[in-house]
PDB file of N, CA and C in Angstrom:
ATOM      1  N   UNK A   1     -35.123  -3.006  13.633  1.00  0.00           N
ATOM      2  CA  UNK A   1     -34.428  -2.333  12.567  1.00  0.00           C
ATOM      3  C   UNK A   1     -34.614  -3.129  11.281  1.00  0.00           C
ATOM      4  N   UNK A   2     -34.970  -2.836  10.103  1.00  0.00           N
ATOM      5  CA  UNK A   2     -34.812  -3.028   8.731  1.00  0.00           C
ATOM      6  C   UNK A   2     -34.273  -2.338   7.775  1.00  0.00           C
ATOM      7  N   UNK A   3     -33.673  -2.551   6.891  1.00  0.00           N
ATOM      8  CA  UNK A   3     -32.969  -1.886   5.636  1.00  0.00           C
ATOM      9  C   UNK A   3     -33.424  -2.848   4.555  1.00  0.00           C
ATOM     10  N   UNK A   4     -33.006  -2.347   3.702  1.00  0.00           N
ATOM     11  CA  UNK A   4     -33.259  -2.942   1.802  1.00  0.00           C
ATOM     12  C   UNK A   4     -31.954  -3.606   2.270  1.00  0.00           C
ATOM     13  N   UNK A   5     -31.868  -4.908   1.673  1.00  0.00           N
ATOM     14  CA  UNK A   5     -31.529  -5.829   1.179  1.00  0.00           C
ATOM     15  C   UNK A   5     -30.261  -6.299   0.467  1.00  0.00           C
ATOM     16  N   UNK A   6     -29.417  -6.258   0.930  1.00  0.00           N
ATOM     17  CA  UNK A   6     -28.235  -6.472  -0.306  1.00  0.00           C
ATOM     18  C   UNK A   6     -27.615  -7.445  -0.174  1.00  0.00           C
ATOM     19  N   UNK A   7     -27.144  -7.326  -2.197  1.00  0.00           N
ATOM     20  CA  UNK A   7     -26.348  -8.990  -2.564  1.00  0.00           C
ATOM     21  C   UNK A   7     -25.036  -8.875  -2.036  1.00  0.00           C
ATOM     22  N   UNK A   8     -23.982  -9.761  -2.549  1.00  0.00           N
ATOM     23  CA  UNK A   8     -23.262 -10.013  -2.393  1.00  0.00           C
ATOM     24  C   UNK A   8     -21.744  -9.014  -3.031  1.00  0.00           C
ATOM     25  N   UNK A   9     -22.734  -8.216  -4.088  1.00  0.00           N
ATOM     26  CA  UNK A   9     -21.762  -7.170  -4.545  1.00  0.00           C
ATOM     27  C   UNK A   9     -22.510  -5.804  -4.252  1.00  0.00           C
ATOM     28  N   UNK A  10     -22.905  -5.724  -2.629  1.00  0.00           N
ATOM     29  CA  UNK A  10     -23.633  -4.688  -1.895  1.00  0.00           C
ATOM     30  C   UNK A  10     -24.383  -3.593  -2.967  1.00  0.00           C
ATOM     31  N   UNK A  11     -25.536  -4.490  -3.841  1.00  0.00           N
ATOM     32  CA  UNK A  11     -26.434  -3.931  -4.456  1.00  0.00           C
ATOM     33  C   UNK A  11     -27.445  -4.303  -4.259  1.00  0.00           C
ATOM     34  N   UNK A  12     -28.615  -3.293  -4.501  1.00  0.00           N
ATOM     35  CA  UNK A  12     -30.346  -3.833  -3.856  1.00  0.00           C
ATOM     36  C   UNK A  12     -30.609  -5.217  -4.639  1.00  0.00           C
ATOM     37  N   UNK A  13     -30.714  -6.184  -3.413  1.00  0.00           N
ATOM     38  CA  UNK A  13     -31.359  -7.224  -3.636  1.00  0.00           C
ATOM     39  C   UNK A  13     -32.865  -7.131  -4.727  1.00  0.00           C
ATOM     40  N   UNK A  14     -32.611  -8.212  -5.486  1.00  0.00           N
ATOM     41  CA  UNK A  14     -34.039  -8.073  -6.206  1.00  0.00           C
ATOM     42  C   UNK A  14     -34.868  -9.448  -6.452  1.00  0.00           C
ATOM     43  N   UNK A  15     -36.254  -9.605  -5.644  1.00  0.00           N
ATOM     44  CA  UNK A  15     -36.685 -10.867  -5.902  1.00  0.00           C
ATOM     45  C   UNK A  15     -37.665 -10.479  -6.722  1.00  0.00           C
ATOM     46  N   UNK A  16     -37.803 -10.837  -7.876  1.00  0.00           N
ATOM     47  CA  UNK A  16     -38.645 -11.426  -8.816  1.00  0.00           C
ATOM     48  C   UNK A  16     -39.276  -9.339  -8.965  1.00  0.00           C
ATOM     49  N   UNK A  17     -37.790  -8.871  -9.221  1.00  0.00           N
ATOM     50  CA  UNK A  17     -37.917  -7.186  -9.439  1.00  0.00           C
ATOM     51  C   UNK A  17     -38.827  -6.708  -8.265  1.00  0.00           C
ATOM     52  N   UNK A  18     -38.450  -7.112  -7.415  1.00  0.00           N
ATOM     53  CA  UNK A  18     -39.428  -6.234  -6.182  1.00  0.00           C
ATOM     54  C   UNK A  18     -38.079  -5.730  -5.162  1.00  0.00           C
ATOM     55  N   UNK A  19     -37.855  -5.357  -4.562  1.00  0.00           N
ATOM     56  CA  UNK A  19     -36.689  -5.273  -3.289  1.00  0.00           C
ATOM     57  C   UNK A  19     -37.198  -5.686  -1.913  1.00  0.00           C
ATOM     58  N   UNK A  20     -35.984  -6.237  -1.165  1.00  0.00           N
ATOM     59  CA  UNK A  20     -36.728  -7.307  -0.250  1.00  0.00           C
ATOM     60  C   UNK A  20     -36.093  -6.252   0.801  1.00  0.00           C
ATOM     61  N   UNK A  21     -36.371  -6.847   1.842  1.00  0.00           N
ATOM     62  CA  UNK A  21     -35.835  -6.143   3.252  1.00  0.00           C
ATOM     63  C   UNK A  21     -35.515  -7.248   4.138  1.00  0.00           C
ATOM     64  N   UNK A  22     -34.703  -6.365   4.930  1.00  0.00           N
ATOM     65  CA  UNK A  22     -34.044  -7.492   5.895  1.00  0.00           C
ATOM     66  C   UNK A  22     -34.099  -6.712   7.491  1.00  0.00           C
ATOM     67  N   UNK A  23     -33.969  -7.585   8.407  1.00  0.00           N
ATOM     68  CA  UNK A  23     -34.100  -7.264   9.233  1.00  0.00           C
ATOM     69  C   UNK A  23     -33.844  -8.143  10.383  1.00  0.00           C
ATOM     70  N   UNK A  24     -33.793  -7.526  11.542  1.00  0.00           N
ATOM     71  CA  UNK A  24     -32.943  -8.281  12.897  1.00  0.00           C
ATOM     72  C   UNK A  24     -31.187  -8.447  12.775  1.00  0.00           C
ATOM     73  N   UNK A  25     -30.642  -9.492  13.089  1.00  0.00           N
ATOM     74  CA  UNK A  25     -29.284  -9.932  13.410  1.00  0.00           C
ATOM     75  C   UNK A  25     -28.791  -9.385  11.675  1.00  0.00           C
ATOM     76  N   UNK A  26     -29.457  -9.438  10.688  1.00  0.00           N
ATOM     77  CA  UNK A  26     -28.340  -9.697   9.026  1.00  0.00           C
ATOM     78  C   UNK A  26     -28.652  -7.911   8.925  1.00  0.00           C
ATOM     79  N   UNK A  27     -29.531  -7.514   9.428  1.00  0.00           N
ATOM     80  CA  UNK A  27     -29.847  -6.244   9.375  1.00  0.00           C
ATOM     81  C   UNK A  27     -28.959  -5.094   9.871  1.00  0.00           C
ATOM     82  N   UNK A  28     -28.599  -5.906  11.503  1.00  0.00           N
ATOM     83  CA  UNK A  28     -27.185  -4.866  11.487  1.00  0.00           C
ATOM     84  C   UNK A  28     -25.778  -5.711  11.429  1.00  0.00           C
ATOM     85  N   UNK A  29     -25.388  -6.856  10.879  1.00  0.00           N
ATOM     86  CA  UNK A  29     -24.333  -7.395  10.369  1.00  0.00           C
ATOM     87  C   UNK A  29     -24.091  -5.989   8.816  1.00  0.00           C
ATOM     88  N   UNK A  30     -25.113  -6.120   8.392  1.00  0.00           N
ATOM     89  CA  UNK A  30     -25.434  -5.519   6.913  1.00  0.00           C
ATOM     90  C   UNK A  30     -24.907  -4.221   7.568  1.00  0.00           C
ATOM     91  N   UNK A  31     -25.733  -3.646   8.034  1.00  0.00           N
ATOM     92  CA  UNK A  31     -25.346  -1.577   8.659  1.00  0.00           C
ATOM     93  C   UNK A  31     -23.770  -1.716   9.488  1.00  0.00           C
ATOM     94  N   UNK A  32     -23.378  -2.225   9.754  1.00  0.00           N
ATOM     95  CA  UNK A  32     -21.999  -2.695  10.261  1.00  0.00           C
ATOM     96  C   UNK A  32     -21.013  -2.830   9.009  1.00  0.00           C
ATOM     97  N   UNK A  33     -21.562  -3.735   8.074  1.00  0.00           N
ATOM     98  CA  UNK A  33     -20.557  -3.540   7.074  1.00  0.00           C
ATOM     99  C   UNK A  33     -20.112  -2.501   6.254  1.00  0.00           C
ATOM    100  N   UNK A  34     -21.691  -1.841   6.050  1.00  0.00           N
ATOM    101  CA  UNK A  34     -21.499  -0.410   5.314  1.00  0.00           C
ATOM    102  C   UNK A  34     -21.138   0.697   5.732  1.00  0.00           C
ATOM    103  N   UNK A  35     -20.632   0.598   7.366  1.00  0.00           N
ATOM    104  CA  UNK A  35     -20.072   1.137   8.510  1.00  0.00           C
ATOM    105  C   UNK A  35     -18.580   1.180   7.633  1.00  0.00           C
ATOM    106  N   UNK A  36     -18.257  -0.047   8.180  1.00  0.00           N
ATOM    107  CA  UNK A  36     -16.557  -0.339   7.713  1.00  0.00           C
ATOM    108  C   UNK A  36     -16.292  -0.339   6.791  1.00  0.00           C
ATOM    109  N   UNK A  37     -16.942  -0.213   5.403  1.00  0.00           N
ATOM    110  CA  UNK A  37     -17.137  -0.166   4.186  1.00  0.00           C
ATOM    111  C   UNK A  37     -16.313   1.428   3.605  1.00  0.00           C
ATOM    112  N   UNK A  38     -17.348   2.377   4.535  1.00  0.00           N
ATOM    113  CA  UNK A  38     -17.500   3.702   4.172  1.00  0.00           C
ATOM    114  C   UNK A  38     -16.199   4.549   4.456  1.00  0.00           C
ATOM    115  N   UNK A  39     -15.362   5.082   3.638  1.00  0.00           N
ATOM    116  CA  UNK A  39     -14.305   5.633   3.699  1.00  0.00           C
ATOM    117  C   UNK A  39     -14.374   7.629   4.155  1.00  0.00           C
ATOM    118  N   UNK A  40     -13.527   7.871   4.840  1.00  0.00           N
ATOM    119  CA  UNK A  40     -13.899   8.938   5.618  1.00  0.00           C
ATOM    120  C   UNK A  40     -14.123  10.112   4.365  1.00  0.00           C
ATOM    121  N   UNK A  41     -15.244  10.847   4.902  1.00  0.00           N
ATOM    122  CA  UNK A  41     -14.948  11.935   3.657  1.00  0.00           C
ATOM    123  C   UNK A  41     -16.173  11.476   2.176  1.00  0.00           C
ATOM    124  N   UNK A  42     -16.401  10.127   2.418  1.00  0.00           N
ATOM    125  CA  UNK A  42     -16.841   9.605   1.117  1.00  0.00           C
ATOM    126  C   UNK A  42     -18.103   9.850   0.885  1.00  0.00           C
ATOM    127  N   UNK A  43     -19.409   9.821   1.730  1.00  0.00           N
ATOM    128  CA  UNK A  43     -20.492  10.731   1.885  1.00  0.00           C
ATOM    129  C   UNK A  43     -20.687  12.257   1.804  1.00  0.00           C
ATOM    130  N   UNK A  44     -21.658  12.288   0.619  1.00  0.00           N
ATOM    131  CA  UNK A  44     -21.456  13.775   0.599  1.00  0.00           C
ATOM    132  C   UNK A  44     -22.057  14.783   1.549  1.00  0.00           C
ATOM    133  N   UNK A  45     -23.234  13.845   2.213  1.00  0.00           N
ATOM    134  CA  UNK A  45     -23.752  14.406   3.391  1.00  0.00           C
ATOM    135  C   UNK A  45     -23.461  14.577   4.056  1.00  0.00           C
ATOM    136  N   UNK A  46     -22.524  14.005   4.844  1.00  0.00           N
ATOM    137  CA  UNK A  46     -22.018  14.683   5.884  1.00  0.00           C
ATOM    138  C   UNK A  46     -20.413  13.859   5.911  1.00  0.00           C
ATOM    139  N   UNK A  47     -19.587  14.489   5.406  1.00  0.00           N
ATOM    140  CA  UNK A  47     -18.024  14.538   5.547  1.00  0.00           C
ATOM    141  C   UNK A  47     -17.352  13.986   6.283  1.00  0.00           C
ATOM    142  N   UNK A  48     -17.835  13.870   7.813  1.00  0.00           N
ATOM    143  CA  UNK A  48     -17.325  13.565   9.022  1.00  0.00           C
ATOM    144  C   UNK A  48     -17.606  11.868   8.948  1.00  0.00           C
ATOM    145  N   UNK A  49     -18.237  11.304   8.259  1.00  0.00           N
ATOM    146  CA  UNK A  49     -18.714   9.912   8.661  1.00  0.00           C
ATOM    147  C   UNK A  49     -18.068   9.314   7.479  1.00  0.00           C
ATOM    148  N   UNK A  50     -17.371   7.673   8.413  1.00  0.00           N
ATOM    149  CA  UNK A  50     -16.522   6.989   7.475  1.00  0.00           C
ATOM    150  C   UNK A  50     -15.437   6.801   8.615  1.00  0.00           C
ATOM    151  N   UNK A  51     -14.363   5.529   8.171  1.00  0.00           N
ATOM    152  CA  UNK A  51     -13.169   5.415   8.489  1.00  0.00           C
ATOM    153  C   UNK A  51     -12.338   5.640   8.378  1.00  0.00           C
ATOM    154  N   UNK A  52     -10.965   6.303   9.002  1.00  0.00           N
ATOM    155  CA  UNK A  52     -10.048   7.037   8.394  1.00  0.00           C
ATOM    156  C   UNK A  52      -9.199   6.278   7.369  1.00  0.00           C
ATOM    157  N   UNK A  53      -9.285   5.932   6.365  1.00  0.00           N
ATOM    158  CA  UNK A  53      -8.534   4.448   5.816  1.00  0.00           C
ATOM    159  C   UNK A  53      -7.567   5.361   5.508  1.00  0.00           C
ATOM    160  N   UNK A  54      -7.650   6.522   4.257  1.00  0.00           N
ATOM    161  CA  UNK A  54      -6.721   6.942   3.795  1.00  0.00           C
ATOM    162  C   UNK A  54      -5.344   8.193   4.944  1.00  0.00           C
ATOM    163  N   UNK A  55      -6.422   8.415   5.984  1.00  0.00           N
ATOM    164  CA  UNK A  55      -5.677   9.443   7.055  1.00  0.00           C
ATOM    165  C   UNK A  55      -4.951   8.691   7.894  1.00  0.00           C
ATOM    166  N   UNK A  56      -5.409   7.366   8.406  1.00  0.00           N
ATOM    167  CA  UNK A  56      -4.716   6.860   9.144  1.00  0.00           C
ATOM    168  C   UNK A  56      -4.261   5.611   9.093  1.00  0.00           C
ATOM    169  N   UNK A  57      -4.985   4.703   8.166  1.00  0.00           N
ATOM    170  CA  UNK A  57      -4.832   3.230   8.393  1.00  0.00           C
ATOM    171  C   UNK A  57      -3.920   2.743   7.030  1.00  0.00           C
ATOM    172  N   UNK A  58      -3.911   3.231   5.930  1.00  0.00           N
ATOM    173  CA  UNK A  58      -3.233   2.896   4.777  1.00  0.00           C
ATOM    174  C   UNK A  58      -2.019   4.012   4.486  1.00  0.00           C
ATOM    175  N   UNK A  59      -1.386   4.101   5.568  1.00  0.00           N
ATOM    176  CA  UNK A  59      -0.018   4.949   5.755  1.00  0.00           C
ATOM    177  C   UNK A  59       0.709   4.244   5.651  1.00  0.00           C
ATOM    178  N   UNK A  60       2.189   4.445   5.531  1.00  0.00           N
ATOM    179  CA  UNK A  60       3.125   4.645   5.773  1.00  0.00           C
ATOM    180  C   UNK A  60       3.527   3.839   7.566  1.00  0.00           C
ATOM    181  N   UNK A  61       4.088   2.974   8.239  1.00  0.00           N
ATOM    182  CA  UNK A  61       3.723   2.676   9.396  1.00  0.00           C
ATOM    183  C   UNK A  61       2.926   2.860  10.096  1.00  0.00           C
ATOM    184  N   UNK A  62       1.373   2.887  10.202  1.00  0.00           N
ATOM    185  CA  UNK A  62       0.607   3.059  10.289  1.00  0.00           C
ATOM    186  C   UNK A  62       0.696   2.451  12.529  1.00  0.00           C
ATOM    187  N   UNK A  63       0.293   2.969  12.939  1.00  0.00           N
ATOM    188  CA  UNK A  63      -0.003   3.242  14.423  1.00  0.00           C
ATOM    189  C   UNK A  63      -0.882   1.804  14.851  1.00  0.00           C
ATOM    190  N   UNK A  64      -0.457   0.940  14.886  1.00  0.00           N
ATOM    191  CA  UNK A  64      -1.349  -0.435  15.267  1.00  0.00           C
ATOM    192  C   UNK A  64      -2.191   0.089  16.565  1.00  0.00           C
ATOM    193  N   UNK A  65      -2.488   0.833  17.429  1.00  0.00           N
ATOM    194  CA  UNK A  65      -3.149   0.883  18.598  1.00  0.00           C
ATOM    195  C   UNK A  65      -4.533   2.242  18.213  1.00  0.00           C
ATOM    196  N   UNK A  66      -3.733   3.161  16.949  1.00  0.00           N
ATOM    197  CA  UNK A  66      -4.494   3.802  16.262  1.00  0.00           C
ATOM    198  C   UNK A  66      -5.586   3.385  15.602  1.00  0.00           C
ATOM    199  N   UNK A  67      -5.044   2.221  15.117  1.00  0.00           N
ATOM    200  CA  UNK A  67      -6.062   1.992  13.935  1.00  0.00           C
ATOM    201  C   UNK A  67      -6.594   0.527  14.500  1.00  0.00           C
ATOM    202  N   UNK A  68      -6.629  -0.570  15.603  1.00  0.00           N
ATOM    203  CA  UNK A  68      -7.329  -0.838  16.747  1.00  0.00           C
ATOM    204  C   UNK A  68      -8.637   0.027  17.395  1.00  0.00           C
ATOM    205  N   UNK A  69      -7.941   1.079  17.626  1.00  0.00           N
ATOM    206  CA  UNK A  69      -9.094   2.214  18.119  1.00  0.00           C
ATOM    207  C   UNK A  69     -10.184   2.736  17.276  1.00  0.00           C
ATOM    208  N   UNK A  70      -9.712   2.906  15.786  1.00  0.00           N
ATOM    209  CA  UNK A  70     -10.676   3.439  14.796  1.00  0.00           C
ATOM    210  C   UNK A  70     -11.206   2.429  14.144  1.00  0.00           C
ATOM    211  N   UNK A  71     -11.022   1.013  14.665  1.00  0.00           N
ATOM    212  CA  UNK A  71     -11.911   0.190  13.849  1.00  0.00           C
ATOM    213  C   UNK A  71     -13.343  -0.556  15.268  1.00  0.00           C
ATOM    214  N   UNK A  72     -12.394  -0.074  16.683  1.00  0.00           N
ATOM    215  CA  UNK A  72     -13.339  -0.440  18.000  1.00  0.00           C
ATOM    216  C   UNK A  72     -14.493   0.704  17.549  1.00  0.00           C
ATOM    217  N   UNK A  73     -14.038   1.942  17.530  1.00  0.00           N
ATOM    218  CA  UNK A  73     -14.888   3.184  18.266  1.00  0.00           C
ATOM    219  C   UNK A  73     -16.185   2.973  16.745  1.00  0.00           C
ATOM    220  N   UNK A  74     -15.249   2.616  15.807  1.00  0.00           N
ATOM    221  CA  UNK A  74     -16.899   2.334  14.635  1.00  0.00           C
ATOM    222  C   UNK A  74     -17.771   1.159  15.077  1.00  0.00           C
ATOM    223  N   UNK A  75     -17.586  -0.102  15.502  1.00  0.00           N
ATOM    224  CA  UNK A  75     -18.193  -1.005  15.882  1.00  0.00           C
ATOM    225  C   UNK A  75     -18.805  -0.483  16.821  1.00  0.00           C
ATOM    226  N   UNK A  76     -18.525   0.384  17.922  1.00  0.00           N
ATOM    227  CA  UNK A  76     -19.139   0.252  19.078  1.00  0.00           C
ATOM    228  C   UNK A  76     -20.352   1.447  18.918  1.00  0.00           C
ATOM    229  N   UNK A  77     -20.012   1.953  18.296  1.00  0.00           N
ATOM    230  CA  UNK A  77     -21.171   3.575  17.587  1.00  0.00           C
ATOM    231  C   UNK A  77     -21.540   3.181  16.807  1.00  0.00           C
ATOM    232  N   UNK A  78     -21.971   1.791  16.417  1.00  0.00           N
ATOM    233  CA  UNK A  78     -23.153   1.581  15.016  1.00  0.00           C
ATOM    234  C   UNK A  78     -24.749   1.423  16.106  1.00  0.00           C
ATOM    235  N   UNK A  79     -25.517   2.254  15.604  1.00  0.00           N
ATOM    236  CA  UNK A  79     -26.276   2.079  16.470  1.00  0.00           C
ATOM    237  C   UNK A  79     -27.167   0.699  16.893  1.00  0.00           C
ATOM    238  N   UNK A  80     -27.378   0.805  18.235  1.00  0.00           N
ATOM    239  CA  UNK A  80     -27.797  -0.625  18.941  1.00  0.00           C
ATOM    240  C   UNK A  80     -26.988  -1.805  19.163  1.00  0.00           C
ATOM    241  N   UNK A  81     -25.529  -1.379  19.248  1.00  0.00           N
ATOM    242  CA  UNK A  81     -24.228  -2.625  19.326  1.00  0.00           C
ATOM    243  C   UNK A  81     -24.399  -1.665  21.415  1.00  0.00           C
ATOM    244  N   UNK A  82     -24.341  -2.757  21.830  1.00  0.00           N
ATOM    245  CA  UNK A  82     -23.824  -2.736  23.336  1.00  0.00           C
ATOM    246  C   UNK A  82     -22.672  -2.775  23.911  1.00  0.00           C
ATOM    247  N   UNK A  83     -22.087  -3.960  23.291  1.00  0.00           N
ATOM    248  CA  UNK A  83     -20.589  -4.560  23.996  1.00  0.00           C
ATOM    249  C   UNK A  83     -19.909  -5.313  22.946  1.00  0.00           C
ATOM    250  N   UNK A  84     -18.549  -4.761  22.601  1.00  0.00           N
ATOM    251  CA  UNK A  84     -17.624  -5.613  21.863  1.00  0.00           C
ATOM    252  C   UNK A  84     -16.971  -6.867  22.256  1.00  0.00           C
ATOM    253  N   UNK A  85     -17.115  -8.042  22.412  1.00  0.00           N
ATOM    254  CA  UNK A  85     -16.803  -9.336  22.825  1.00  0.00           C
ATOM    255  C   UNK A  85     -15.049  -9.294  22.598  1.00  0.00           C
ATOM    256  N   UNK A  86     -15.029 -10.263  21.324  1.00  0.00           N
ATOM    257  CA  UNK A  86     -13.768 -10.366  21.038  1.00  0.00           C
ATOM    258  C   UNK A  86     -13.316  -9.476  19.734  1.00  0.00           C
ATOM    259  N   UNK A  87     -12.280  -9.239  19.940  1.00  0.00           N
ATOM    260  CA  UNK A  87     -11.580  -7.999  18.674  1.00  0.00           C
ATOM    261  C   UNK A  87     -10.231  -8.645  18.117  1.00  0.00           C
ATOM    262  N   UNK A  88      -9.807  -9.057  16.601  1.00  0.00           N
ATOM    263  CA  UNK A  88      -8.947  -9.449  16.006  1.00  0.00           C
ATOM    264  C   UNK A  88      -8.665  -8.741  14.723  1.00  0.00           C
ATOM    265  N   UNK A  89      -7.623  -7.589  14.571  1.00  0.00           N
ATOM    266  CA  UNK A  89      -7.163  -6.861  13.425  1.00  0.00           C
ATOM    267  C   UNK A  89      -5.518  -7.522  12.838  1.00  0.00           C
ATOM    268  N   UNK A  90      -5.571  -8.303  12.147  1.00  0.00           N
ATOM    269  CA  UNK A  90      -4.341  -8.917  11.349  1.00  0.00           C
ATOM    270  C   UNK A  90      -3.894  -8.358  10.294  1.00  0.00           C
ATOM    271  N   UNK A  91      -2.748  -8.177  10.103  1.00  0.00           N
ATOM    272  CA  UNK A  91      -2.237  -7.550   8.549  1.00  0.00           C
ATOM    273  C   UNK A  91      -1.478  -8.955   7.849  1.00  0.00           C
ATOM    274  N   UNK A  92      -2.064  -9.329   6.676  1.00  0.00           N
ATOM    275  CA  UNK A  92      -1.402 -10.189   6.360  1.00  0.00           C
ATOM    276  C   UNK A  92      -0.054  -9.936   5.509  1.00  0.00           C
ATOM    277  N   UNK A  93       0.625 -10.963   5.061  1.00  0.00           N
ATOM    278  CA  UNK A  93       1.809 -10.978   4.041  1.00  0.00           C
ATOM    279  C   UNK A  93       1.372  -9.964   3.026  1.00  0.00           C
ATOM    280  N   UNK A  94       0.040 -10.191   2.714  1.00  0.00           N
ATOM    281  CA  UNK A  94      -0.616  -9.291   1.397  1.00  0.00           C
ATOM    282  C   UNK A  94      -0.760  -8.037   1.480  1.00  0.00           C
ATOM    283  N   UNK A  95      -0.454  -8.026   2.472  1.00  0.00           N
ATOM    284  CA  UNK A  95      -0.946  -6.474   2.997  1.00  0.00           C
ATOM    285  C   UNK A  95      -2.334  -6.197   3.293  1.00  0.00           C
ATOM    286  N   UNK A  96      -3.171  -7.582   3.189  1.00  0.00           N
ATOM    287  CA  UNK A  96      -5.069  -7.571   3.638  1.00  0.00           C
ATOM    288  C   UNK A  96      -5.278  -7.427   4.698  1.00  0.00           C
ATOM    289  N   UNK A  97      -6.177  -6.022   4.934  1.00  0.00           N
ATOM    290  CA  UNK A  97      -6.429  -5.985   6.729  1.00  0.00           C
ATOM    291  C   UNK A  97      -7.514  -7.355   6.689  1.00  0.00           C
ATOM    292  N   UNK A  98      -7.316  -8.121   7.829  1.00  0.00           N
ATOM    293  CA  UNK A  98      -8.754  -9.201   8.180  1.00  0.00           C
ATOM    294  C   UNK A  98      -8.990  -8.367   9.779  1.00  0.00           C
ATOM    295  N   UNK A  99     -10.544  -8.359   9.267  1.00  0.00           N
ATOM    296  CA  UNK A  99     -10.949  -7.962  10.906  1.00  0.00           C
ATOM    297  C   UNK A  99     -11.919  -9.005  11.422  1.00  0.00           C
ATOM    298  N   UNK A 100     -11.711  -9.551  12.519  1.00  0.00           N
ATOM    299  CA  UNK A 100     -12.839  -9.967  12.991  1.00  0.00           C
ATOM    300  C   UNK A 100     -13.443  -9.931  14.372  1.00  0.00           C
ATOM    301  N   UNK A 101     -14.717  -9.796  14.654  1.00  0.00           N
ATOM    302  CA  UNK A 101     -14.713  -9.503  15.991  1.00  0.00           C
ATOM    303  C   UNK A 101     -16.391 -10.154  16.206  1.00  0.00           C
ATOM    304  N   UNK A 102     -16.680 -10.091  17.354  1.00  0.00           N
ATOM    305  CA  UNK A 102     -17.826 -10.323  17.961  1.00  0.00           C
ATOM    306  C   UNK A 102     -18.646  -9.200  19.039  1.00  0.00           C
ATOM    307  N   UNK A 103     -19.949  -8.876  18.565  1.00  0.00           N
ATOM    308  CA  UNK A 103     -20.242  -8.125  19.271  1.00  0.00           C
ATOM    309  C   UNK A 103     -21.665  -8.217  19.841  1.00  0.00           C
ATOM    310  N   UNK A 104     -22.285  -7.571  20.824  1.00  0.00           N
ATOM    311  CA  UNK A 104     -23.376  -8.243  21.101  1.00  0.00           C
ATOM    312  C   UNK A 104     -24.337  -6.806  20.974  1.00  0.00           C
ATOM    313  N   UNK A 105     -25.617  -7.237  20.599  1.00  0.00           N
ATOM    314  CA  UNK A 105     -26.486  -5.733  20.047  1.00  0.00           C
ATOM    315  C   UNK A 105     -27.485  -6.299  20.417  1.00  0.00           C
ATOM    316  N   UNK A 106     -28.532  -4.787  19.959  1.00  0.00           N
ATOM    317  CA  UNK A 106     -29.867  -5.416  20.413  1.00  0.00           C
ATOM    318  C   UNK A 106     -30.721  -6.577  19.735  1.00  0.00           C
ATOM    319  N   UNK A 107     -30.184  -7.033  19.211  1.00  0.00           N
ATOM    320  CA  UNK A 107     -30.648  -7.774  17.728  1.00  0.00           C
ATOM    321  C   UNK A 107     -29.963  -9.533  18.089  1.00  0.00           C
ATOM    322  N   UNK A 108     -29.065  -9.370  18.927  1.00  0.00           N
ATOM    323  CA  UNK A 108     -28.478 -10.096  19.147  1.00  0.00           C
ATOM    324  C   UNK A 108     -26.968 -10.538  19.344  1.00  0.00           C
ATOM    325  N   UNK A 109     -25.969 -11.324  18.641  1.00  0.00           N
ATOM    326  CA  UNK A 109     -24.622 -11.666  18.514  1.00  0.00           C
ATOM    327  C   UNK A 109     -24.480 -11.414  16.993  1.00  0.00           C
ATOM    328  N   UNK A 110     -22.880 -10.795  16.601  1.00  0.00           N
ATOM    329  CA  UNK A 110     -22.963 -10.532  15.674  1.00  0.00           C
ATOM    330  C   UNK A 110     -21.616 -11.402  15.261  1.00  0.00           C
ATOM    331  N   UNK A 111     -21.287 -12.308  14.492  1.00  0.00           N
ATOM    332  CA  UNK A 111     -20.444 -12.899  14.415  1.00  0.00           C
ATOM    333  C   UNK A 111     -19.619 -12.178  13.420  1.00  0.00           C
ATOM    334  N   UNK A 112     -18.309 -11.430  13.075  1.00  0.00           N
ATOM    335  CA  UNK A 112     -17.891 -10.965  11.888  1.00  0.00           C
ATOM    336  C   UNK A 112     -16.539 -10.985  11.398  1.00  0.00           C
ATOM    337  N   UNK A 113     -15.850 -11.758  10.295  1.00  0.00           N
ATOM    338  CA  UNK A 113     -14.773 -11.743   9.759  1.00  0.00           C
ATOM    339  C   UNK A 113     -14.405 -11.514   8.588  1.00  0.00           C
ATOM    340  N   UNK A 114     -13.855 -10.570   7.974  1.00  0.00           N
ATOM    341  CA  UNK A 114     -13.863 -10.162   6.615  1.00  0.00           C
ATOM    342  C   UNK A 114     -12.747  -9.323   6.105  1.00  0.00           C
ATOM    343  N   UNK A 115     -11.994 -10.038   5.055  1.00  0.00           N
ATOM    344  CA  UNK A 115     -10.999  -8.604   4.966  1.00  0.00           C
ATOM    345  C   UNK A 115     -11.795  -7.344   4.499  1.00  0.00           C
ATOM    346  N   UNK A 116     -10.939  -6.256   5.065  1.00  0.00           N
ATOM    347  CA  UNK A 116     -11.604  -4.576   4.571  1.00  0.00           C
ATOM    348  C   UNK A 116     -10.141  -3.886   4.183  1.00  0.00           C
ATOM    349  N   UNK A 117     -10.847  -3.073   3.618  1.00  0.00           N
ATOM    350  CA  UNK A 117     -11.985  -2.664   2.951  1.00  0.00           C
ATOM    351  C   UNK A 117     -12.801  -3.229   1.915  1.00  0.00           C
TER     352      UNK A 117
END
């Protein structure tokens, strides 16, 4: 698997104005993020793809086993992820979801911790 390249403020990487590509393990760390990134509804192509942030996860008491489930069932449907290792969803004082988890793909181990959105 390869994709174009992105910085750090998930825009096309640019070396010396060319666009680079990436590929293997950062390749789907990268398609994983823009997984959890993507808010439901927010693609105009197709509607259905995305996380429910605003339907289910940024409610009002929000369903902790709900929104466990809708952050497993995206990890585990990014394509070429096999098996979810370890799974950690925290809400802090701030109200910052941190997710982190480990998963194993064809590409390899995917190590990942990051608040989201």
């Amino acid at each position: 698997m390869s994709d174009i390249k992105l910085d750090s403020e998930d825009d096309a990487f640019l070396n010396v104005n060319d666009l680079e590509l990436t590929s293997g393990i950062d390749a789907k760390i990268q398609h994983m993020k823009q997984r959890l990134r993507t808010f439901l509804g927010e693609w105009f192509l197709d509607l259905r793809v995305g996380v429910a942030y605003f339907q289910q996860i940024m409610v009002k008491n929000p369903n902790p086993a709900v929104v466990d489930s809708i952050f497993k069932k995206t990890i585990i449907n990014t394509p070429g992820t096999q098996q979810l290792t370890l799974f950690d969803l925290g809400i802090g004082t701030d109200r910052q979801l941190t997710l982190s988890f480990k998963a194993i793909t064809e590409e390899g181990e995917v190590n990942f911790s990051e608040v989201i959105p």
